[in-house]
C-alpha atoms as a PDB file:
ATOM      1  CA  UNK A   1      14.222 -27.043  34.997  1.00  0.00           C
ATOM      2  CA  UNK A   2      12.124 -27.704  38.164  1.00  0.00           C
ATOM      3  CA  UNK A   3       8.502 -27.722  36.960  1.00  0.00           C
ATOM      4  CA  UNK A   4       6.731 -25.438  38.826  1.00  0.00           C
ATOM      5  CA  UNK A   5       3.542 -27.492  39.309  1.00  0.00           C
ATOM      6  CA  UNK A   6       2.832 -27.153  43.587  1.00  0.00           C
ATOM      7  CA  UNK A   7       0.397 -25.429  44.075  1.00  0.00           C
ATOM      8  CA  UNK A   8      -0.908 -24.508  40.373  1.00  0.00           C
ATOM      9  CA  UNK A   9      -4.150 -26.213  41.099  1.00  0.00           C
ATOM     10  CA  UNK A  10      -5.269 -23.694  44.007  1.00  0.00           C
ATOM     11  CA  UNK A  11      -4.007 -20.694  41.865  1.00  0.00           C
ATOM     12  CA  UNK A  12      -6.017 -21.657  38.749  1.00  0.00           C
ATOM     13  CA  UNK A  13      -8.757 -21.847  40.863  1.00  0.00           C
ATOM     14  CA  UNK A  14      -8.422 -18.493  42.301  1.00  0.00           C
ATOM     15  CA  UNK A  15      -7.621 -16.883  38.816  1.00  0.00           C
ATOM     16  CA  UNK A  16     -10.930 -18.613  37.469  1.00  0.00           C
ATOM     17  CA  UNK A  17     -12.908 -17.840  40.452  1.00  0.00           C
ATOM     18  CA  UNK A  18     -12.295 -14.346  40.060  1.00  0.00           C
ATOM     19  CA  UNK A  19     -12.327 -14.209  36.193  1.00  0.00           C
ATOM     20  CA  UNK A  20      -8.809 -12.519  35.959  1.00  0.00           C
ATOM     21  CA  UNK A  21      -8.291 -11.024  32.456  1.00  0.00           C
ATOM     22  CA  UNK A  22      -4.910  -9.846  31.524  1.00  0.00           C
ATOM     23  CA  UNK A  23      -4.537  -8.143  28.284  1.00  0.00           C
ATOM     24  CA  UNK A  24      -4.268  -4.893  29.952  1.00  0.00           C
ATOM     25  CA  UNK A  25      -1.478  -5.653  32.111  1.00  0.00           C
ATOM     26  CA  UNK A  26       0.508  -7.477  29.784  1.00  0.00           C
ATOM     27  CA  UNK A  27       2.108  -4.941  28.513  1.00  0.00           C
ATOM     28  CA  UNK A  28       2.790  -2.784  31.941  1.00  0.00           C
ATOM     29  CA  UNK A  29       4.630  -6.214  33.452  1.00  0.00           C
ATOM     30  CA  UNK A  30       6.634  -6.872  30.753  1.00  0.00           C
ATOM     31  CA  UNK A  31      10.046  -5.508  31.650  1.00  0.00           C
ATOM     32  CA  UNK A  32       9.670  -6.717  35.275  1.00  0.00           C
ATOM     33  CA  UNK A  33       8.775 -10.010  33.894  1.00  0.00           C
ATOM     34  CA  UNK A  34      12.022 -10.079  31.593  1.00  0.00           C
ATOM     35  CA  UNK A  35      14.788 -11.376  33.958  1.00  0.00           C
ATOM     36  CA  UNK A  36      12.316 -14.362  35.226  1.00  0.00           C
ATOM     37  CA  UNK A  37      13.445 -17.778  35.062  1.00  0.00           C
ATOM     38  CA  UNK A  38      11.561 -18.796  31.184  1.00  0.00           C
ATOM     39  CA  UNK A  39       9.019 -21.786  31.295  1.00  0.00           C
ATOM     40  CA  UNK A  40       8.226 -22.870  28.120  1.00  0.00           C
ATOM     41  CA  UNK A  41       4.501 -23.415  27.220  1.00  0.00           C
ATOM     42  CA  UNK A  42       3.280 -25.665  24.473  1.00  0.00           C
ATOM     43  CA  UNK A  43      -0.140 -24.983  22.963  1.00  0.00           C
ATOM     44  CA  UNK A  44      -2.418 -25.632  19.979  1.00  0.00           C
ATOM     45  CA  UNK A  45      -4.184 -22.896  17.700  1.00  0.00           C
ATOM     46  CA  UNK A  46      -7.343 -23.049  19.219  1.00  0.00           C
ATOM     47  CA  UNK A  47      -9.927 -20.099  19.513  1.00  0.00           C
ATOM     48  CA  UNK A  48     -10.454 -18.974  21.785  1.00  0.00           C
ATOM     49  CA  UNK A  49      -7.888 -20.812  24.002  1.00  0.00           C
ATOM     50  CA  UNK A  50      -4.956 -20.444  22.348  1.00  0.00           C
ATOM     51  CA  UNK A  51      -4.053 -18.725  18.634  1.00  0.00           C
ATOM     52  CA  UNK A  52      -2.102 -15.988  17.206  1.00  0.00           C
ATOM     53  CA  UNK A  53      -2.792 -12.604  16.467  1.00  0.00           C
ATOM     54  CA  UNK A  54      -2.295 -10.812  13.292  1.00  0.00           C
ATOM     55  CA  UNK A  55       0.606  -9.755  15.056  1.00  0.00           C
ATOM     56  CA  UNK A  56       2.009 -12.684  15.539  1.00  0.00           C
ATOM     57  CA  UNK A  57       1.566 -12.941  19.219  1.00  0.00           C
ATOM     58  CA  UNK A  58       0.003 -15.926  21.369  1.00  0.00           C
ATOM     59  CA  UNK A  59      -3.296 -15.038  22.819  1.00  0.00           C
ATOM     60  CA  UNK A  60      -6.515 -16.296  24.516  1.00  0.00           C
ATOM     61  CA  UNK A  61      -7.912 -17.735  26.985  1.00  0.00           C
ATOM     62  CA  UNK A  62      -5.589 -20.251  28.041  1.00  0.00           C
ATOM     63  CA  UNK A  63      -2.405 -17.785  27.506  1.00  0.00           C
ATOM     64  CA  UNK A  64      -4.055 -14.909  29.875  1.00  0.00           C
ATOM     65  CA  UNK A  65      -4.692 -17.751  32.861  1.00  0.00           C
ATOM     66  CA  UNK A  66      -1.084 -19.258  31.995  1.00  0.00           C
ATOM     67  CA  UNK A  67       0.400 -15.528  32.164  1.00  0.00           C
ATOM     68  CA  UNK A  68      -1.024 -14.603  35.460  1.00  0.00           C
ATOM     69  CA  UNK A  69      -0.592 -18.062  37.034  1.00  0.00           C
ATOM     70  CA  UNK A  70       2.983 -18.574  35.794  1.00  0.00           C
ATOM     71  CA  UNK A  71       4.127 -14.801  36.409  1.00  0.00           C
ATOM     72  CA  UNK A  72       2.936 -15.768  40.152  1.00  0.00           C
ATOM     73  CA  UNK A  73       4.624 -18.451  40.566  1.00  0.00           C
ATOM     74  CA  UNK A  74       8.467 -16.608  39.465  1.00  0.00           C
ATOM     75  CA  UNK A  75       8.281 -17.515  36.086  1.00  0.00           C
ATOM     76  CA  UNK A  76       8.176 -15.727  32.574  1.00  0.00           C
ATOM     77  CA  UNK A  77       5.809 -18.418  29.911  1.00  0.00           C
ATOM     78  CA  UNK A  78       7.040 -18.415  26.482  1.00  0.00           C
ATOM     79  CA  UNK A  79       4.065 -20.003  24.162  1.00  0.00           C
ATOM     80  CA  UNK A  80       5.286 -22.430  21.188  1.00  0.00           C
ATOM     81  CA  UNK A  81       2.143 -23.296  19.054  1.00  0.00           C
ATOM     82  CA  UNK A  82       3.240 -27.312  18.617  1.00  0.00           C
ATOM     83  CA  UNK A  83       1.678 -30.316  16.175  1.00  0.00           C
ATOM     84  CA  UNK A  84      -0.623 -31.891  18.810  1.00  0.00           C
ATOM     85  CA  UNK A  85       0.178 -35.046  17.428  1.00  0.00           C
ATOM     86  CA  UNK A  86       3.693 -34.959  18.093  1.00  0.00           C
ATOM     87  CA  UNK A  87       2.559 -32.815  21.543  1.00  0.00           C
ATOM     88  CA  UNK A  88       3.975 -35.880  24.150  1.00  0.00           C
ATOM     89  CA  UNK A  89       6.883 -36.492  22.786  1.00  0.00           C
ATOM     90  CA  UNK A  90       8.097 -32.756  22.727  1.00  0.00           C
ATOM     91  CA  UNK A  91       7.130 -32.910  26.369  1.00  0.00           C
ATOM     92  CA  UNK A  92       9.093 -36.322  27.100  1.00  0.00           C
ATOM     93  CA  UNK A  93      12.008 -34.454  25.225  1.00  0.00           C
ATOM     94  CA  UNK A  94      12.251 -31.422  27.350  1.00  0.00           C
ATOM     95  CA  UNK A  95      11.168 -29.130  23.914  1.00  0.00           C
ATOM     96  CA  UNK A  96       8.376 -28.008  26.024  1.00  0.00           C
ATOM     97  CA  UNK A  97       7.953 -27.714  29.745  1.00  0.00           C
ATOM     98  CA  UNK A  98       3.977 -28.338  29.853  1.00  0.00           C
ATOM     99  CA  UNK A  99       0.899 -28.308  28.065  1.00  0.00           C
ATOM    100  CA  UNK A 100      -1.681 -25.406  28.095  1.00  0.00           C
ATOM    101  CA  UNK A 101      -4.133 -25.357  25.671  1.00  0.00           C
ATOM    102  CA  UNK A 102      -7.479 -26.375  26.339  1.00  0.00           C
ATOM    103  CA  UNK A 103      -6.544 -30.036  26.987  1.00  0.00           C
ATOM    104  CA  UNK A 104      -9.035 -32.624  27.995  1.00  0.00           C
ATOM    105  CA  UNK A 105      -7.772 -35.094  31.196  1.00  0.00           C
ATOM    106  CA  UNK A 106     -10.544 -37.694  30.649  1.00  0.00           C
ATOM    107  CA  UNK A 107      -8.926 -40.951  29.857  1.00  0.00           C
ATOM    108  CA  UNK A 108      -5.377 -39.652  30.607  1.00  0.00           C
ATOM    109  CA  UNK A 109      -4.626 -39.528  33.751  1.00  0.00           C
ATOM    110  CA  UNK A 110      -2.005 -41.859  34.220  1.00  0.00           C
ATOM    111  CA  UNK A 111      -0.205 -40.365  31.183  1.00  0.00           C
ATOM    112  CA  UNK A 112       0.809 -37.030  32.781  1.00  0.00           C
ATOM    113  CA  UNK A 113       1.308 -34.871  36.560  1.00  0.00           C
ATOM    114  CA  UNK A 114      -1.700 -32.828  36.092  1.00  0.00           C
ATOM    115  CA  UNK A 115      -2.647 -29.418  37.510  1.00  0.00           C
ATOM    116  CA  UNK A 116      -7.198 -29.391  37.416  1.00  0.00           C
ATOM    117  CA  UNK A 117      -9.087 -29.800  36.376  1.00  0.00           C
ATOM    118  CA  UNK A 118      -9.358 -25.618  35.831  1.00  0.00           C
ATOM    119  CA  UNK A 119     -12.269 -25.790  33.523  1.00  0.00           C
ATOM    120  CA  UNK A 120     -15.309 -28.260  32.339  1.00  0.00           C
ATOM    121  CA  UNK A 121     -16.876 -28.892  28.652  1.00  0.00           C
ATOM    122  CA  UNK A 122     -17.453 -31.483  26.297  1.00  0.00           C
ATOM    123  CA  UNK A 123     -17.008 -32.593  22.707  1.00  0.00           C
ATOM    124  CA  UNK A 124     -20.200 -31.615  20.110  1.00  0.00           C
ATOM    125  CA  UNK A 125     -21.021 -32.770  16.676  1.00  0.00           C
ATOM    126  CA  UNK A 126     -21.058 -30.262  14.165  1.00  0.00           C
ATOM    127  CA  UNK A 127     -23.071 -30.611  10.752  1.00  0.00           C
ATOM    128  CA  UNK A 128     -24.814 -28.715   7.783  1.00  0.00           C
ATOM    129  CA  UNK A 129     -28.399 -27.439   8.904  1.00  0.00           C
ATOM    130  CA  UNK A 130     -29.973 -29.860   6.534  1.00  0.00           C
ATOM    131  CA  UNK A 131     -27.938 -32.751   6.961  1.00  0.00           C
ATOM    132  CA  UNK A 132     -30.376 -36.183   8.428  1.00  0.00           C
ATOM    133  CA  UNK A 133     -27.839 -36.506  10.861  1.00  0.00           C
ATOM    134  CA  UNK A 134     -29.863 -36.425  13.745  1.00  0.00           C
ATOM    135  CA  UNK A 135     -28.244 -38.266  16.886  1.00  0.00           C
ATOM    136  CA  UNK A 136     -24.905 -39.899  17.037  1.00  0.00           C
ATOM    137  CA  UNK A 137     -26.560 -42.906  16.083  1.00  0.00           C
ATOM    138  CA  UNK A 138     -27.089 -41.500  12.594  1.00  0.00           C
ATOM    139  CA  UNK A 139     -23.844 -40.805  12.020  1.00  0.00           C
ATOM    140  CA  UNK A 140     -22.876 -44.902  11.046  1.00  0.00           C
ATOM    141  CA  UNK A 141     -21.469 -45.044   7.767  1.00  0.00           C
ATOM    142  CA  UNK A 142     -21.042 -41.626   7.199  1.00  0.00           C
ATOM    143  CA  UNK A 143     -17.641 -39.504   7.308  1.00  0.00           C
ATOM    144  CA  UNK A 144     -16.870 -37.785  10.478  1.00  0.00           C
ATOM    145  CA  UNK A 145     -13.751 -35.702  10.709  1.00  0.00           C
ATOM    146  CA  UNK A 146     -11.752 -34.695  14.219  1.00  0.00           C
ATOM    147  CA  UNK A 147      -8.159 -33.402  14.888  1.00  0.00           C
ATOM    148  CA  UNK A 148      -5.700 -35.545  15.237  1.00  0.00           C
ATOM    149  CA  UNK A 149      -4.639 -36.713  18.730  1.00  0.00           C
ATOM    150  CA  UNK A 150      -7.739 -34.672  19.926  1.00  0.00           C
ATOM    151  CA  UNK A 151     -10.491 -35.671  22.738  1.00  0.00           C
ATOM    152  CA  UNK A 152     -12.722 -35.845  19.763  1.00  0.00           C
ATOM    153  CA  UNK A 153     -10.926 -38.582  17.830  1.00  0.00           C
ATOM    154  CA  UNK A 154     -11.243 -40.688  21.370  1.00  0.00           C
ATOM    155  CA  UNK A 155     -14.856 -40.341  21.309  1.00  0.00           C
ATOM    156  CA  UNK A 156     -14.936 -41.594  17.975  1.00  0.00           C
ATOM    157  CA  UNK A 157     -13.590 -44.597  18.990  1.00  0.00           C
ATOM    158  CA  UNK A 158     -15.219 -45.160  21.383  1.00  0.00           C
ATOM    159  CA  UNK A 159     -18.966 -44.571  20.687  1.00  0.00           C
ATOM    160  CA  UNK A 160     -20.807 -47.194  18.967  1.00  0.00           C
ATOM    161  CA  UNK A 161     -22.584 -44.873  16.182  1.00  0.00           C
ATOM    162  CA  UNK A 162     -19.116 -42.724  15.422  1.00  0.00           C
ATOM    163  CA  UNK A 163     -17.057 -46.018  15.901  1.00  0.00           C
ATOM    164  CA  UNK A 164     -18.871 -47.087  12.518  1.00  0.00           C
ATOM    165  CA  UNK A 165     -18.054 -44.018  10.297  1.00  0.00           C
ATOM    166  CA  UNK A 166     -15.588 -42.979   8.502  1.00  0.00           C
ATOM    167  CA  UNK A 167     -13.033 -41.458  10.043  1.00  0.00           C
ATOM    168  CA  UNK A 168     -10.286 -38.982   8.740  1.00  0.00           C
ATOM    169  CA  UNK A 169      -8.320 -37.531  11.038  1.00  0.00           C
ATOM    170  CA  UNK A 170      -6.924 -33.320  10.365  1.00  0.00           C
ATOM    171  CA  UNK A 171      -4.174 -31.088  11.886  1.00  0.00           C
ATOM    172  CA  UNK A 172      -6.191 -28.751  13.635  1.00  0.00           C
ATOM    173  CA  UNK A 173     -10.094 -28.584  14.591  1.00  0.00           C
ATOM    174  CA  UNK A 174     -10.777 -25.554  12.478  1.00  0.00           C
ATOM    175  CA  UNK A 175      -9.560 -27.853   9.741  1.00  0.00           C
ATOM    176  CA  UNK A 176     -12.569 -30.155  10.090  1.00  0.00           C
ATOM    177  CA  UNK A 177     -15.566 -27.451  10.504  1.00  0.00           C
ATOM    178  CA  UNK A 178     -13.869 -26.682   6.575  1.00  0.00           C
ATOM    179  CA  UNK A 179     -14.413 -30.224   5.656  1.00  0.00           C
ATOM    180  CA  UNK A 180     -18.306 -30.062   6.627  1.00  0.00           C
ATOM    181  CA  UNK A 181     -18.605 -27.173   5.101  1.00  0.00           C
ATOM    182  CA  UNK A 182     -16.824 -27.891   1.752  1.00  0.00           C
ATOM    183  CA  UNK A 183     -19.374 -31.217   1.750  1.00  0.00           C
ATOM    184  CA  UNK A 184     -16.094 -33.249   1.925  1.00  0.00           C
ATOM    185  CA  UNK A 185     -17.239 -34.648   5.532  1.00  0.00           C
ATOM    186  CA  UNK A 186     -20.436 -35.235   7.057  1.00  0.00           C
ATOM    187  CA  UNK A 187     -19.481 -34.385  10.412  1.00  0.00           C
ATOM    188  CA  UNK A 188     -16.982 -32.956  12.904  1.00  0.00           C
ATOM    189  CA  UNK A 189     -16.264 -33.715  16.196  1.00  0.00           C
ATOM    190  CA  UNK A 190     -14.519 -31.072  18.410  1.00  0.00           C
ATOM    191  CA  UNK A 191     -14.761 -29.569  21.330  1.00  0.00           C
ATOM    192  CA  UNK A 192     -17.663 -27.035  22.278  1.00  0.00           C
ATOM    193  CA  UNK A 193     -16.237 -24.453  23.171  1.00  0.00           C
ATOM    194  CA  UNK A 194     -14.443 -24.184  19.969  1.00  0.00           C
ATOM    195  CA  UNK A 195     -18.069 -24.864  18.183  1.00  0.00           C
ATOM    196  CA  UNK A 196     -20.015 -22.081  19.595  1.00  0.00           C
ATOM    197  CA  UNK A 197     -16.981 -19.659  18.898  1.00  0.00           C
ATOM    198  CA  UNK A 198     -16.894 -20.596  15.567  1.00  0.00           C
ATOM    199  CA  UNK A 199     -19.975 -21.641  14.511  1.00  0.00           C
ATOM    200  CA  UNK A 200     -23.349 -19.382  14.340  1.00  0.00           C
ATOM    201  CA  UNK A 201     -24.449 -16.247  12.788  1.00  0.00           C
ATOM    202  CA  UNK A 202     -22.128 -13.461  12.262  1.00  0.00           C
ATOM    203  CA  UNK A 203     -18.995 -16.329  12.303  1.00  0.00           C
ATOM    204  CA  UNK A 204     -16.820 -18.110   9.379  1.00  0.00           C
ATOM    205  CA  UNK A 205     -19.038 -21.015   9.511  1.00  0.00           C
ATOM    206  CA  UNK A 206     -22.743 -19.722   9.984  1.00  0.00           C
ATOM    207  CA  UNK A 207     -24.227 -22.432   7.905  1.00  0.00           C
ATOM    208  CA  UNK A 208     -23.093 -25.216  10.076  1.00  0.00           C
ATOM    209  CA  UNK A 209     -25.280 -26.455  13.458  1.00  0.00           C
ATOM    210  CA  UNK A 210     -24.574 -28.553  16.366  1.00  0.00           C
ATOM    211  CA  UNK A 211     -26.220 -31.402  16.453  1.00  0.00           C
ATOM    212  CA  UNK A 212     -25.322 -33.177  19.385  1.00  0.00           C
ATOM    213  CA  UNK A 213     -23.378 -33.059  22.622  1.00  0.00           C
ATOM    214  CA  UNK A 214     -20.715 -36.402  24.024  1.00  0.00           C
ATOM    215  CA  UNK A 215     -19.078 -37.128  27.094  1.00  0.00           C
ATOM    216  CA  UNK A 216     -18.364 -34.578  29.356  1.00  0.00           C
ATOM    217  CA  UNK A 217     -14.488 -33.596  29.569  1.00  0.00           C
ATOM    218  CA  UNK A 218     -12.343 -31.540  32.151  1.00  0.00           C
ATOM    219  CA  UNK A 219      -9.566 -29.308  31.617  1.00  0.00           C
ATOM    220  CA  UNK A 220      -6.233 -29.781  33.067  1.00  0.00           C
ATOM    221  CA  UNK A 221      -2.392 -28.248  32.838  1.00  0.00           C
ATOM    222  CA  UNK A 222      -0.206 -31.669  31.778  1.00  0.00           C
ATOM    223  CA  UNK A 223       3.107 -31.651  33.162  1.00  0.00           C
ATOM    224  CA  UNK A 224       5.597 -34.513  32.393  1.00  0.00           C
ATOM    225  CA  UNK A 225       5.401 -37.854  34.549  1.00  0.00           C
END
């Protein structure tokens, strides 16, 4: 199918602009929504972007703005929660018409046709509360965990401190704020957004901290080259 990416840029804007929230119309647009042409949306489980309900139903962040903007533009989104790791090639294959899930453009933009950036943040370190870990130059020698594929296993590699750790690589970010607190890892890397959603009192993980803050990143909508 045509991918419908002209113009996306200047309607995420305006959706984010004017903080459009969804989950109330959802329902009430669904049978005019039915007979659209179907674009097929491939995202991670990632509170609060993108994850599944006890229902079984794709929500979030992410899915409300890709809703809206999609249902704009003619088309009906259908959400497939993908491996990241094996995210490009189900895009090069046509299994998925784009990629809408909290996903970081800094060091790939020559990879996909991007629509954003739509939203800014950056990657944090994420530790136990008495850990010595400090800075990121602390964290040499120790084990740091991040998701596979992620914007957090690039700034790994990248930074001098994290570049020196142990690294161990997991399926999904949640996966990694386990392994800190199990005492399996010393560290996570992942995004912030994800961090101060699940991290803090009254959360899963109230006995981890953030520690420290990396590069900034921007959001983007990755359509195939």
């Amino acid at each position: 199918m045509k991918q419908p990416r002209k113009h996306l840029l200047c309607l995420l804007l305006a959706l984010w602009l004017t903080g459009v929230l969804l989950a109330g119309c959802a329902a009430d647009t669904a049978d005019a929504n039915a007979d659209l042409p179907v674009i097929t949306v491939g995202c991670d489980n990632y509170p609060p972007f993108t994850y599944v309900d006890s229902d079984g139903k794709p929500v979030g962040i992410d899915v409300e703005l890709a809703d809206e903007a999609f249902r704009r533009m003619g088309y009906r989104p259908e959400f497939v929660t993908i491996n990241w790791a094996e995210k490009n090639e189900l895009l090069e294959n046509g299994v998925i018409d784009c990629i809408w899930s909290s996903f970081s453009m800094s060091g790939r933009a020559d990879e996909y046709t991007w629509a954003g950036p739509y939203m800014y943040s950056h990657q944090v370190v994420a530790v136990m509360p008495d850990s010595d870990i400090q800075t990121l130059a602390d964290l040499a020698g120790k084990t740091v965990v991040a998701e596979a594929g992620s914007a957090g296993e690039t700034a790994i590699s990248e930074d001098a401190g994290l570049s020196q750790a142990e690294y161990i690589s997991k399926s999904v970010q949640t996966d990694c704020l386990m392994e800190v607190a199990a005492g399996t890892a010393d560290a996570a890397v992942l995004d912030l957004t994800l961090a101060t959603a699940m991290i803090g009192e009254g959360t899963d993980y109230a006995n981890l901290a953030i520690k420290d803050e990396l590069n900034a990143e921007e959001y983007g909508v990755a359509f195939r080259k």
